[in-house]
Protein backbone atom coordinates (compact mmCIF):
# COMPACT_ATOMS: atom_id res chain seq x y z
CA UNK A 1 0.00 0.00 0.00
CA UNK A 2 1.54 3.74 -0.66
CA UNK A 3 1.91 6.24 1.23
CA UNK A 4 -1.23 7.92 -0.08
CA UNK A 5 -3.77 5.39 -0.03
CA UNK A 6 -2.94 4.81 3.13
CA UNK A 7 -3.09 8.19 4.69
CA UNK A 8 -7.00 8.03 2.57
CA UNK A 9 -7.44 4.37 4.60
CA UNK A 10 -6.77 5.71 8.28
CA UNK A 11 -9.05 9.02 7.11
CA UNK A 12 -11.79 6.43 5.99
CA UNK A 13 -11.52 4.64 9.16
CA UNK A 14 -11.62 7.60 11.09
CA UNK A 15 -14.87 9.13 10.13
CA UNK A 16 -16.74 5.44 10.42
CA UNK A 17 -15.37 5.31 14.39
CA UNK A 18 -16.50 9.29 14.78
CA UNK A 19 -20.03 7.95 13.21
CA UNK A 20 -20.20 5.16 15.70
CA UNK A 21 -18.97 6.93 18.61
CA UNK A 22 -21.85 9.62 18.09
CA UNK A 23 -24.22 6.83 17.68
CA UNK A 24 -23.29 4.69 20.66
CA UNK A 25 -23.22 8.72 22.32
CA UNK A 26 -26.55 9.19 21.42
CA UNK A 27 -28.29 5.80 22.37
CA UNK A 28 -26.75 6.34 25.65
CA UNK A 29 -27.74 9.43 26.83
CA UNK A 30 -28.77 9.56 30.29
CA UNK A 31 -30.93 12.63 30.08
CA UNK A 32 -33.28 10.63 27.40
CA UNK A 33 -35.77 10.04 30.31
CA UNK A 34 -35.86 13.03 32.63
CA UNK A 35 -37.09 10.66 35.31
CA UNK A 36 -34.23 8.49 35.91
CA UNK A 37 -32.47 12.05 36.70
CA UNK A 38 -29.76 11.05 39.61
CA UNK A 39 -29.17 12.24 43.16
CA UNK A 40 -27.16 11.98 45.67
CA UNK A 41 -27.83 12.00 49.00
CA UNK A 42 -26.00 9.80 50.57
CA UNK A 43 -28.74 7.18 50.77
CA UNK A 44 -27.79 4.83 48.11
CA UNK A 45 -29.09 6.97 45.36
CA UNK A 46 -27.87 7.18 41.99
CA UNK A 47 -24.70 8.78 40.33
CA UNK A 48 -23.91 9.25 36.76
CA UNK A 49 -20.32 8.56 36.54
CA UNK A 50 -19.06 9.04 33.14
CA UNK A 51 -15.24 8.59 31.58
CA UNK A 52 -13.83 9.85 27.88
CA UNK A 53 -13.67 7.27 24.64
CA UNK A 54 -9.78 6.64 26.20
CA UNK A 55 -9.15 3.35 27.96
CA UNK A 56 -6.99 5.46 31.31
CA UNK A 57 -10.07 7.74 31.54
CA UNK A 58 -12.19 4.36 31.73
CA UNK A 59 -10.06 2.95 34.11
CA UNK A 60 -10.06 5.97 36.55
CA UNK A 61 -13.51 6.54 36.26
CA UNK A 62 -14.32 3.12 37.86
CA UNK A 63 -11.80 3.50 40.33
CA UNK A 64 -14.41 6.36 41.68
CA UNK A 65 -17.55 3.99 40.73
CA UNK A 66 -16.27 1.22 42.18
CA UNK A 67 -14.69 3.11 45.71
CA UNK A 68 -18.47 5.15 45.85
CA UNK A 69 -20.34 1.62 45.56
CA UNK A 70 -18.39 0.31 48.33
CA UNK A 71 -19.40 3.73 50.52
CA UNK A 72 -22.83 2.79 49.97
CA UNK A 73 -23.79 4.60 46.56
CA UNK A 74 -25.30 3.47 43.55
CA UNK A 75 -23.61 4.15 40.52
CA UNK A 76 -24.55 3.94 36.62
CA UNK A 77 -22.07 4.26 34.49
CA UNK A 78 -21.77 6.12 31.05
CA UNK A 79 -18.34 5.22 29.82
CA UNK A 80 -16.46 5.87 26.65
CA UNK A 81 -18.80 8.47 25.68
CA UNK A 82 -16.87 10.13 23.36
CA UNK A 83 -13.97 12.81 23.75
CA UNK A 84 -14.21 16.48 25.81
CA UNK A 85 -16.51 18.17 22.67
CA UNK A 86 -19.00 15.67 23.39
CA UNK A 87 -19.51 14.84 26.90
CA UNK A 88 -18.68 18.56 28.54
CA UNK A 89 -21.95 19.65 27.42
CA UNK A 90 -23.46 16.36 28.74
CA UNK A 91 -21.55 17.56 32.29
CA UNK A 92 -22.93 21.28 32.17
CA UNK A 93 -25.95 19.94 31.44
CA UNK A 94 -26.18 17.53 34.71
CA UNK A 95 -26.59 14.12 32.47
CA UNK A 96 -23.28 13.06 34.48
CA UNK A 97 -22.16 13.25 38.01
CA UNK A 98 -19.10 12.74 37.81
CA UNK A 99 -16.04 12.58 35.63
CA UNK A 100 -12.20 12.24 35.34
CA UNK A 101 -10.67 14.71 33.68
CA UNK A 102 -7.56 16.77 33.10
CA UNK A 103 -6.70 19.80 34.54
CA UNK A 104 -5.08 21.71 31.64
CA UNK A 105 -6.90 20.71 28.50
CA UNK A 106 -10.03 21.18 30.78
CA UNK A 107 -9.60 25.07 31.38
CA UNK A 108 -8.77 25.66 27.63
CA UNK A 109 -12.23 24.05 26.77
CA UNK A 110 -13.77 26.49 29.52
CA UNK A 111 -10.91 29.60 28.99
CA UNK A 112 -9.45 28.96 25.49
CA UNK A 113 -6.11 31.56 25.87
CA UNK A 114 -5.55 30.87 29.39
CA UNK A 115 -2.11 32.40 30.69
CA UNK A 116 -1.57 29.88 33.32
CA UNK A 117 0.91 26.65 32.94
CA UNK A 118 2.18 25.74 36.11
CA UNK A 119 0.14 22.72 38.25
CA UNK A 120 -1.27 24.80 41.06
CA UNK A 121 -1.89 27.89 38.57
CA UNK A 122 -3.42 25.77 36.78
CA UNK A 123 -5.67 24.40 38.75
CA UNK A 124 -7.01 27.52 40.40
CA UNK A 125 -7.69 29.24 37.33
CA UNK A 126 -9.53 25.52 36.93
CA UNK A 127 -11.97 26.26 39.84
CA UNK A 128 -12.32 29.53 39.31
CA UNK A 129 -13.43 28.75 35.02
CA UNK A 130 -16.03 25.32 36.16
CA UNK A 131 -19.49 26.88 35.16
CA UNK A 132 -22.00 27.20 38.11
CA UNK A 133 -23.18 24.06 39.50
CA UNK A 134 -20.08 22.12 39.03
CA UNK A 135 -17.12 21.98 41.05
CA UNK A 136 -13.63 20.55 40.50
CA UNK A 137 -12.85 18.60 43.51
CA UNK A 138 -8.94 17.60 44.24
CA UNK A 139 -6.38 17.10 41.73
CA UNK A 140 -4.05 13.95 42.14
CA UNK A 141 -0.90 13.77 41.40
CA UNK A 142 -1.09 11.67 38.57
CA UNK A 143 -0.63 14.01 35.26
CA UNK A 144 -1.06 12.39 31.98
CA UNK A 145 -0.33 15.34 29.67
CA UNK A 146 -0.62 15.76 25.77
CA UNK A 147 2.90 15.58 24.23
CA UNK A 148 4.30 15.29 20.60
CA UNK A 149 6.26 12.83 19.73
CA UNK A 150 8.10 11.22 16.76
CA UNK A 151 10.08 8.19 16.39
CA UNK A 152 12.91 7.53 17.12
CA UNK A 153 14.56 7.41 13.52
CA UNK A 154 13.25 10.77 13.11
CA UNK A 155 14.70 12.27 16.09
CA UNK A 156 17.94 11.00 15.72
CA UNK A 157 18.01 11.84 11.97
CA UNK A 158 17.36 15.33 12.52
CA UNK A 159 18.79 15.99 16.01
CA UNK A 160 15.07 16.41 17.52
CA UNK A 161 15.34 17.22 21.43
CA UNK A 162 12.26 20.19 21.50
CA UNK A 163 9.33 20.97 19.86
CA UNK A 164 11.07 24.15 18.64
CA UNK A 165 13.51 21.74 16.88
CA UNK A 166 11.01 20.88 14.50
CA UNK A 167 11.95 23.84 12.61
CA UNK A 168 14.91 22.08 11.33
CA UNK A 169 13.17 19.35 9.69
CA UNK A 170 13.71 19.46 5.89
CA UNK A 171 10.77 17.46 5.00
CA UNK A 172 6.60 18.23 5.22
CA UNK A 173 5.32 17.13 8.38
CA UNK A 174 1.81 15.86 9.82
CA UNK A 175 0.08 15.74 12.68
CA UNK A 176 -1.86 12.91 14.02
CA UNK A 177 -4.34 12.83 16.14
CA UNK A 178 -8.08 12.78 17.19
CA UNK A 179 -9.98 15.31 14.80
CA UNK A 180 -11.04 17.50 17.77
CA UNK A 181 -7.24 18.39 17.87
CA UNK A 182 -6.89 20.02 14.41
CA UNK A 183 -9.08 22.87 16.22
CA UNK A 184 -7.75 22.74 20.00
CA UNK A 185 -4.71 24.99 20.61
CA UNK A 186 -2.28 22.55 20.81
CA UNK A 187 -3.65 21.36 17.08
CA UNK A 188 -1.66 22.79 14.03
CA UNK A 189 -2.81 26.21 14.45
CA UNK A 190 -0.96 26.16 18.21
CA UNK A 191 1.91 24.30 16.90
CA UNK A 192 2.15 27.68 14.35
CA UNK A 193 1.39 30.34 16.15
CA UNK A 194 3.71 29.36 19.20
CA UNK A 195 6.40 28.13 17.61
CA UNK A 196 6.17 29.34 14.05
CA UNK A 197 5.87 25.36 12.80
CA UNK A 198 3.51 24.79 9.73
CA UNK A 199 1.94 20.91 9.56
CA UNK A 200 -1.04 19.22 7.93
CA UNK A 201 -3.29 17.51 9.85
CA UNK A 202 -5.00 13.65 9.36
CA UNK A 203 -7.60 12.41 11.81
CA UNK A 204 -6.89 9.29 13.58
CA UNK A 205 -9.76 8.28 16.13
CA UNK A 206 -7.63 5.91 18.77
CA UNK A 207 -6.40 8.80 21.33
CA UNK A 208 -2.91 8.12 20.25
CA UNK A 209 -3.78 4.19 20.42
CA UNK A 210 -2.22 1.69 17.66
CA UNK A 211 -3.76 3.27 14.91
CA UNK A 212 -2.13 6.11 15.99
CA UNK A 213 1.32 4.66 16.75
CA UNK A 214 1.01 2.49 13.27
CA UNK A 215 0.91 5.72 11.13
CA UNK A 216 3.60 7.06 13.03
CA UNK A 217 6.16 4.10 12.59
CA UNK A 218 4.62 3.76 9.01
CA UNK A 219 5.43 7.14 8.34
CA UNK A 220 1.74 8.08 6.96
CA UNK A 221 2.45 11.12 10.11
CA UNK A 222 5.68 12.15 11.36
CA UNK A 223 4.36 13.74 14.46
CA UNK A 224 1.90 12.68 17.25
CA UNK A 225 -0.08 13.94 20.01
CA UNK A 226 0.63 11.05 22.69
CA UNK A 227 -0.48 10.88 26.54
CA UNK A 228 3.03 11.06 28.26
CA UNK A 229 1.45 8.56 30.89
CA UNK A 230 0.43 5.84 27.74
CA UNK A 231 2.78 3.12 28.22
CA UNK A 232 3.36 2.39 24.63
CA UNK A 233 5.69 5.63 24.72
CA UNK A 234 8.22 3.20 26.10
CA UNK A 235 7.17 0.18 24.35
CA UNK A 236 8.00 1.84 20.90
CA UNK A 237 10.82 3.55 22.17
CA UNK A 238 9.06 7.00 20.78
CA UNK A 239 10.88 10.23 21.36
CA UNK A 240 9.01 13.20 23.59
CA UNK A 241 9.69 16.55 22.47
CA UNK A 242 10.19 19.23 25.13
CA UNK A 243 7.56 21.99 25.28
CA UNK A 244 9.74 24.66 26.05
CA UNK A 245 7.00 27.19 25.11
CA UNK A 246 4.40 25.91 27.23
CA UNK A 247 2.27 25.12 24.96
CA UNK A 248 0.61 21.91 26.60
CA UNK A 249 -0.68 22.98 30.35
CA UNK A 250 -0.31 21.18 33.46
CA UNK A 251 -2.37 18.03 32.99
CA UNK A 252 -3.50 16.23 36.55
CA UNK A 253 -6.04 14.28 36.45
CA UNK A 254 -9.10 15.90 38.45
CA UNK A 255 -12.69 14.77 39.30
CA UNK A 256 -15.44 17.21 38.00
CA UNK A 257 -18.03 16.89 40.11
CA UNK A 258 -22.26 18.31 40.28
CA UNK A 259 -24.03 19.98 43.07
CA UNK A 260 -25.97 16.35 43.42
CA UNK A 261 -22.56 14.85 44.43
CA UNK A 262 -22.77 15.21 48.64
CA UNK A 263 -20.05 15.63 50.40
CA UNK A 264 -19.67 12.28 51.75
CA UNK A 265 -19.40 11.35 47.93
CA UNK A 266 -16.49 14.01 47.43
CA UNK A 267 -14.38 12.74 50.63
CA UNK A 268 -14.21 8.85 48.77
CA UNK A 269 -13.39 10.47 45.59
CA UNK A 270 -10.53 12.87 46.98
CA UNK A 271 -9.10 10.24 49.00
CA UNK A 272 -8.75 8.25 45.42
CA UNK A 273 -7.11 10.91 44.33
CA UNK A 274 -4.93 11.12 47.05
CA UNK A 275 -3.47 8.07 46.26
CA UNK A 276 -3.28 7.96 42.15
CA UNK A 277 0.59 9.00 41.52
CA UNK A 278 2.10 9.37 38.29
CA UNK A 279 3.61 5.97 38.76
CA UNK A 280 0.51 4.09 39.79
CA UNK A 281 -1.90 5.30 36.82
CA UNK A 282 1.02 4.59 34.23
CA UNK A 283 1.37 0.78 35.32
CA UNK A 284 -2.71 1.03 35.72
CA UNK A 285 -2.66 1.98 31.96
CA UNK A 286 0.43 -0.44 31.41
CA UNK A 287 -1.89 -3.48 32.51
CA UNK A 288 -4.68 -2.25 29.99
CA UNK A 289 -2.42 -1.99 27.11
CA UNK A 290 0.12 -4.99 27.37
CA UNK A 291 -2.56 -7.53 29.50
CA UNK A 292 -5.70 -6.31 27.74
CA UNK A 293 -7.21 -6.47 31.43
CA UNK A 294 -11.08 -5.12 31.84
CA UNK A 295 -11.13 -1.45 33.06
CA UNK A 296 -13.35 -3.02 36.36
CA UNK A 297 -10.57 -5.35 37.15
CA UNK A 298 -7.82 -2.90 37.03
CA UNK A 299 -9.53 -0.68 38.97
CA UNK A 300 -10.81 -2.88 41.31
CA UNK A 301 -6.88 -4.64 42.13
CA UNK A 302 -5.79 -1.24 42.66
CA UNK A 303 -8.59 -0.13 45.32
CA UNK A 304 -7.77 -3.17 47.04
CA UNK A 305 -4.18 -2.96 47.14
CA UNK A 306 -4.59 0.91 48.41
CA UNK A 307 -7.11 0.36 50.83
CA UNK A 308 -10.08 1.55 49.32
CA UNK A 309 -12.98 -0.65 49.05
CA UNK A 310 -13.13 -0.94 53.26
């Protein structure tokens, strides 16, 4: 197969997953009967806990699910709903509960030219952005921020330590990722107006999964947006280039949480937080990737081995 057909094969496959995903979005919606609306008072009542079409998200919202059920809630779960242009509104709206998230990409949906970059500035200017009626409750320490990255042929071949380095590069360049990117300001219009770098774009619908990593090694991209905490970083012995600019925000992972969310609820969820380090959620994302391990089961190995579930 060229080059060209199949760039026009991953583009193909990445509307039909977009057309699914909205689908699957749609038949899931828990606002479709106003009645089952949730609560949460502490009584056994329902919560709408919700995660992003990525398998970490998945795996860290049932670590909240699955620590709330053994506090005495009842949870429903709306996972893999699709990524942050999708399922925000469904949080503003009060269809979900609750949901994992990331600090930085999180206040550029909410304050698209935000001046902050550090962790803590970040995640003020995070609280003080969440619409009324939802609150961001406590940040872990776990980050799992957007990066670029190229391979390692590439980086060696042109010396490729920093994003700036890019510039040296004597060949077109193109960025993969999820088509929400091409518009988000780390897309190609971020990449040009930060650091002067002109790329095309092709849509690949895997959050920097295999498809993802495939076009990269294939060369059908040169240039990725990766989750630094996504095991297959290593695994592929892929090259992260430095954001000197700033660019990419702080990225912790943080629990967005409605009014109907008591405080009893909050206490479980912080103390899960508490606990997730960097380390832990990249071997919880290791065990998805490499042992192909249910999201429940992950979650629910690490809640016992911290503790949680008591």
């Amino acid at each position: 197969m060229t080059r060209t057909t199949r760039r026009a094969a991953l583009a193909l496959a990445a509307v039909g997953t977009a057309s699914a995903m909205l689908v699957g979005c749609a038949s899931a919606d828990p606002l479709a009967d106003e009645s089952a609306a949730p609560s949460s008072d502490g009584d056994g009542s329902t919560l709408v806990v919700g995660s992003q079409d990525y398998y970490s998200s998945e795996i860290i919202a049932e670590l909240y699910a699955q620590a709330l059920e053994a506090a005495g809630y009842t949870i429903d779960r709306q996972l893999r709903i699709g990524q942050r242009e999708v399922y925000v509104p469904e949080i503003e709206s009060g269809a979900i509960d609750l949901f994992p998230e990331y600090t930085g990409p999180l206040l550029q949906y909410w304050s698209p030219d935000p001046e902050e970059r550090t962790t803590d500035e970040v995640y003020d200017a995070l609280v003080a952005a969440a619409p009324e009626g939802l609150s961001i409750l406590d940040q872990a320490e776990a980050t799992d921020q957007d990066a670029y990255v190229v391979t390692r042929e590439l980086a060696e071949q042109y010396g490729l330590e920093t994003v700036a380095d890019l510039a040296e590069v004597d060949e077109p360049l193109t960025m993969g990722a999820n088509s929400e990117a091409e518009s988000r300001p780390n897309g190609p219009q971020g990449l040009a107006s930060v650091y002067g770098i002109e790329v095309g774009f092709t849509p690949i619908e895997d959050g920097g999964g295999p498809l993802t990593i495939r076009a990269l090694e294939d060369g059908d991209i040169q240039l990725a947006i990766v989750y630094t905490a996504d095991p297959t970083i290593a695994q592929n012995d892929l090259v992260v280039l430095e954001d000197t600019e700033g660019l990419f925000l702080a990225s912790h992972v943080v629990p967005v949480a409605s009014d109907r969310v008591d405080e009893a609820a909050r206490a479980v969820v912080n103390e899960v937080s508490a606990a997730l380090s960097a380390d832990a959620l990249i071997e919880l994302n290791r065990r998805s990737v490499e042992e192909q391990s249910p999201a429940a089961d992950i979650a629910r190995d690490w809640l016992e081995e911290e503790g949680l579930l008591s």
